[in-house]
N, C-alpha and C. Protein backbone atom coordinates (compact mmCIF):
# COMPACT_ATOMS: atom_id res chain seq x y z
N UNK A 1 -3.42 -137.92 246.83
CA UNK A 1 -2.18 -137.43 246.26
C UNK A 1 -1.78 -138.33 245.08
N UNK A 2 -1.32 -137.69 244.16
CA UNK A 2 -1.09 -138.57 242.63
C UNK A 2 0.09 -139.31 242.82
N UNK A 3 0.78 -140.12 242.41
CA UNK A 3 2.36 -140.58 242.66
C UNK A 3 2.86 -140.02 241.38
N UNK A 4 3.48 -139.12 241.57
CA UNK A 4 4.40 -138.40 240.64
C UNK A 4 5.61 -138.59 240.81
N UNK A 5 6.17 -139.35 240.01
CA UNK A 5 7.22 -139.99 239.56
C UNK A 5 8.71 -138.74 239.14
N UNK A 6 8.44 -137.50 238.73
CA UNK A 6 9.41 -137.09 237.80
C UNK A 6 10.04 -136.14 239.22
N UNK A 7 9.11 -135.69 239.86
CA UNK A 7 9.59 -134.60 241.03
C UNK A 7 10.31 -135.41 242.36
N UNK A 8 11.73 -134.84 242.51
CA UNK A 8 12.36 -135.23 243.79
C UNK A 8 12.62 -134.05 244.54
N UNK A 9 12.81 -134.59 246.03
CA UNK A 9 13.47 -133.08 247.11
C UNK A 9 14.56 -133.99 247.37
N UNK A 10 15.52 -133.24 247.33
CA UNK A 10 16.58 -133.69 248.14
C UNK A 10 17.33 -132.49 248.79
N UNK A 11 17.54 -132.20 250.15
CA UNK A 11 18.42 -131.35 250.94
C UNK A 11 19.34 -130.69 250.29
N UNK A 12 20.37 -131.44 249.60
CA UNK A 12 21.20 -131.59 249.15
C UNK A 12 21.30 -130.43 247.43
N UNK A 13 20.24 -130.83 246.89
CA UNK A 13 19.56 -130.05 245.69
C UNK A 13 18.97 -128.66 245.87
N UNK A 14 19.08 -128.04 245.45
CA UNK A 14 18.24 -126.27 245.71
C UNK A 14 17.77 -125.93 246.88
N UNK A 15 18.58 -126.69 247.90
CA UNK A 15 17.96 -126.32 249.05
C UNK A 15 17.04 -127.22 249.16
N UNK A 16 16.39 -128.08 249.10
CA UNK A 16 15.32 -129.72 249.30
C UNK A 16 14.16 -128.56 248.15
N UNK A 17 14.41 -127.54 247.17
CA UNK A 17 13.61 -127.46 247.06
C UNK A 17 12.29 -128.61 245.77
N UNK A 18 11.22 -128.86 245.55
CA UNK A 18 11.27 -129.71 244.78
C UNK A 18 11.74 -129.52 242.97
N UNK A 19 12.50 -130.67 242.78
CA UNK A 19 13.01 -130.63 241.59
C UNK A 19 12.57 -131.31 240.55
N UNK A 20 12.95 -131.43 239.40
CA UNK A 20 12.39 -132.38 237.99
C UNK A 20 13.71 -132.98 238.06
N UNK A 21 13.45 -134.34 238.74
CA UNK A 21 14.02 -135.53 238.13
C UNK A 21 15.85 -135.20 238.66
N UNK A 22 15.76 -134.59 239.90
CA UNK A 22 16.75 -134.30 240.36
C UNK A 22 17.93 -133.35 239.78
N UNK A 23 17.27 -132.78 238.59
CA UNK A 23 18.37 -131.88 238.52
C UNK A 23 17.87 -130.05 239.24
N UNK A 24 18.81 -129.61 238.68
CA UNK A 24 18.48 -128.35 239.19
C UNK A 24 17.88 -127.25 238.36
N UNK A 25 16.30 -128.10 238.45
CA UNK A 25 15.57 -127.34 237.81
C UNK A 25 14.21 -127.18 238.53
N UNK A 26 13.66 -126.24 239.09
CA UNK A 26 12.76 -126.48 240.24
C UNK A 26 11.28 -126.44 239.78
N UNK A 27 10.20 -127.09 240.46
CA UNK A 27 9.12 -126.92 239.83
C UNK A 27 8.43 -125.88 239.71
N UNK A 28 8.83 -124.71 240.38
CA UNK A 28 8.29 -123.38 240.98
C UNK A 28 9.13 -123.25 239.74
N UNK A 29 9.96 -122.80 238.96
CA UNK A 29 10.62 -122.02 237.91
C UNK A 29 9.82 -123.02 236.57
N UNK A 30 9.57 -123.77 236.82
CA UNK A 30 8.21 -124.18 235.52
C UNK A 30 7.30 -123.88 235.27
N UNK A 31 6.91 -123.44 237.01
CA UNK A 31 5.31 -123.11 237.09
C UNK A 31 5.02 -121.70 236.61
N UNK A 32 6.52 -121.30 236.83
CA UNK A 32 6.52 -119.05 236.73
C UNK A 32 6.78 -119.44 235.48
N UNK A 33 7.48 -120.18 234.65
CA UNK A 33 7.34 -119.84 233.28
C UNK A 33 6.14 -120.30 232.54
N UNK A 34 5.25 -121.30 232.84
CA UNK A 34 3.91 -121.70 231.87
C UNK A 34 3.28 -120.52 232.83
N UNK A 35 3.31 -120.00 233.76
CA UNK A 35 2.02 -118.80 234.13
C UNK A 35 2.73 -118.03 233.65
N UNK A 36 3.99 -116.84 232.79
CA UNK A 36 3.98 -115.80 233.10
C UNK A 36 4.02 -116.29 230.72
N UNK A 37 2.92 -117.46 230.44
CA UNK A 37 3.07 -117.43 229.16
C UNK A 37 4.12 -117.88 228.34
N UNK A 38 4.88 -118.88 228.91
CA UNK A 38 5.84 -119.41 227.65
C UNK A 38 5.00 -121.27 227.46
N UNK A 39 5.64 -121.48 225.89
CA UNK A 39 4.87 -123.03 225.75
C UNK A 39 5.68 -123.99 226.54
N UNK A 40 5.02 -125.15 226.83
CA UNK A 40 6.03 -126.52 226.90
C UNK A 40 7.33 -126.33 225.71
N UNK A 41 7.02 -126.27 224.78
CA UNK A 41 7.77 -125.82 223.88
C UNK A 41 9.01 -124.91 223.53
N UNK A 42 8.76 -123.73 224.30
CA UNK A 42 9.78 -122.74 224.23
C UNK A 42 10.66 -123.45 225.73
N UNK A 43 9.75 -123.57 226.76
CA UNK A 43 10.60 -124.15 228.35
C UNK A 43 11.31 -125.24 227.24
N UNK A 44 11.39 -126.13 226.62
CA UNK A 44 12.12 -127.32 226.13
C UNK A 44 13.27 -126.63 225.51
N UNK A 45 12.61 -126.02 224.79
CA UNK A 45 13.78 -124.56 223.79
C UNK A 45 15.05 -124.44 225.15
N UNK A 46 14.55 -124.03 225.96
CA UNK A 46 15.78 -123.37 227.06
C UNK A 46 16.32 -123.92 227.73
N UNK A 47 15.39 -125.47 228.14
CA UNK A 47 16.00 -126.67 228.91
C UNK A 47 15.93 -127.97 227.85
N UNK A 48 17.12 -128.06 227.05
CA UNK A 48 16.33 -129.06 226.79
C UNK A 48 16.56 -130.68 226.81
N UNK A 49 16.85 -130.39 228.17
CA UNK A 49 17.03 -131.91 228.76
C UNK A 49 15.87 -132.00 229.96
N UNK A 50 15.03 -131.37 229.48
CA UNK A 50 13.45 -131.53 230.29
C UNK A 50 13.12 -132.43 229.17
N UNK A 51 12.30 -132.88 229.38
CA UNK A 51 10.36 -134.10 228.73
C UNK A 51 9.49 -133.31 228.94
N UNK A 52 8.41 -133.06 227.81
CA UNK A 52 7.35 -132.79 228.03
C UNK A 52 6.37 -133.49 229.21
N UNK A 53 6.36 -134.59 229.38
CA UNK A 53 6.38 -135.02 230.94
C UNK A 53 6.93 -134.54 232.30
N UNK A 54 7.89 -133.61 231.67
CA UNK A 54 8.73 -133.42 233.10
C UNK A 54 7.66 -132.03 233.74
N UNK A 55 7.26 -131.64 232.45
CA UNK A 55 6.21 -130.04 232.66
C UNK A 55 4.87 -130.03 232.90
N UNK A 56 4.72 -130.88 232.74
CA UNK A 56 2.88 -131.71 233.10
C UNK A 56 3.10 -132.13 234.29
N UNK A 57 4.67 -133.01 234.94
CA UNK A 57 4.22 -133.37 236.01
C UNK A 57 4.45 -132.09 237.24
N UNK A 58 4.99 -130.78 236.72
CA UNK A 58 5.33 -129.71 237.58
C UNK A 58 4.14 -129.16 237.97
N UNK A 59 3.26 -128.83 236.90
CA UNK A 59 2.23 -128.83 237.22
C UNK A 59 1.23 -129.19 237.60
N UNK A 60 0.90 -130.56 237.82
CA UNK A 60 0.22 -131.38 238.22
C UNK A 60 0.82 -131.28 240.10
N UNK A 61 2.12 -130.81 240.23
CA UNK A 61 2.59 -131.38 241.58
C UNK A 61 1.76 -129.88 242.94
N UNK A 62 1.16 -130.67 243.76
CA UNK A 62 0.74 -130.19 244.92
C UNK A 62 2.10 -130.27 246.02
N UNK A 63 1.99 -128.66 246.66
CA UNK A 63 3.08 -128.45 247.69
C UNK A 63 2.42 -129.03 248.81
């Protein structure tokens, strides 16, 4: 398992679901937007208090 630094669960947050860096932004809603075709780029466009780090490590993260 990698130590990925940017993803937290907390109960408390989306339901423990896992998040980027504790806000309420889940890694599953990163993952549906780079698969359903948007860039790191445009996701930054819409969040953009994400890191291009924050989207590498969503993807990189194993459930």
């Amino acid at each position: 398992m990698q130590n990925l630094t940017r993803i937290t669960r907390n109960p408390e947050v989306m339901g423990g679901k896992p998040c980027i860096r504790g806000m309420r932004v889940t890694v599953g809603t990163i993952v549906g937007l780079m698969a359903s075709g948007h860039s790191p780029i445009e996701i930054i466009k819409a969040y953009p208090y994400l890191e291009e780090a924050d989207i590498y490590e969503a993807l990189a993260y194993e459930v």
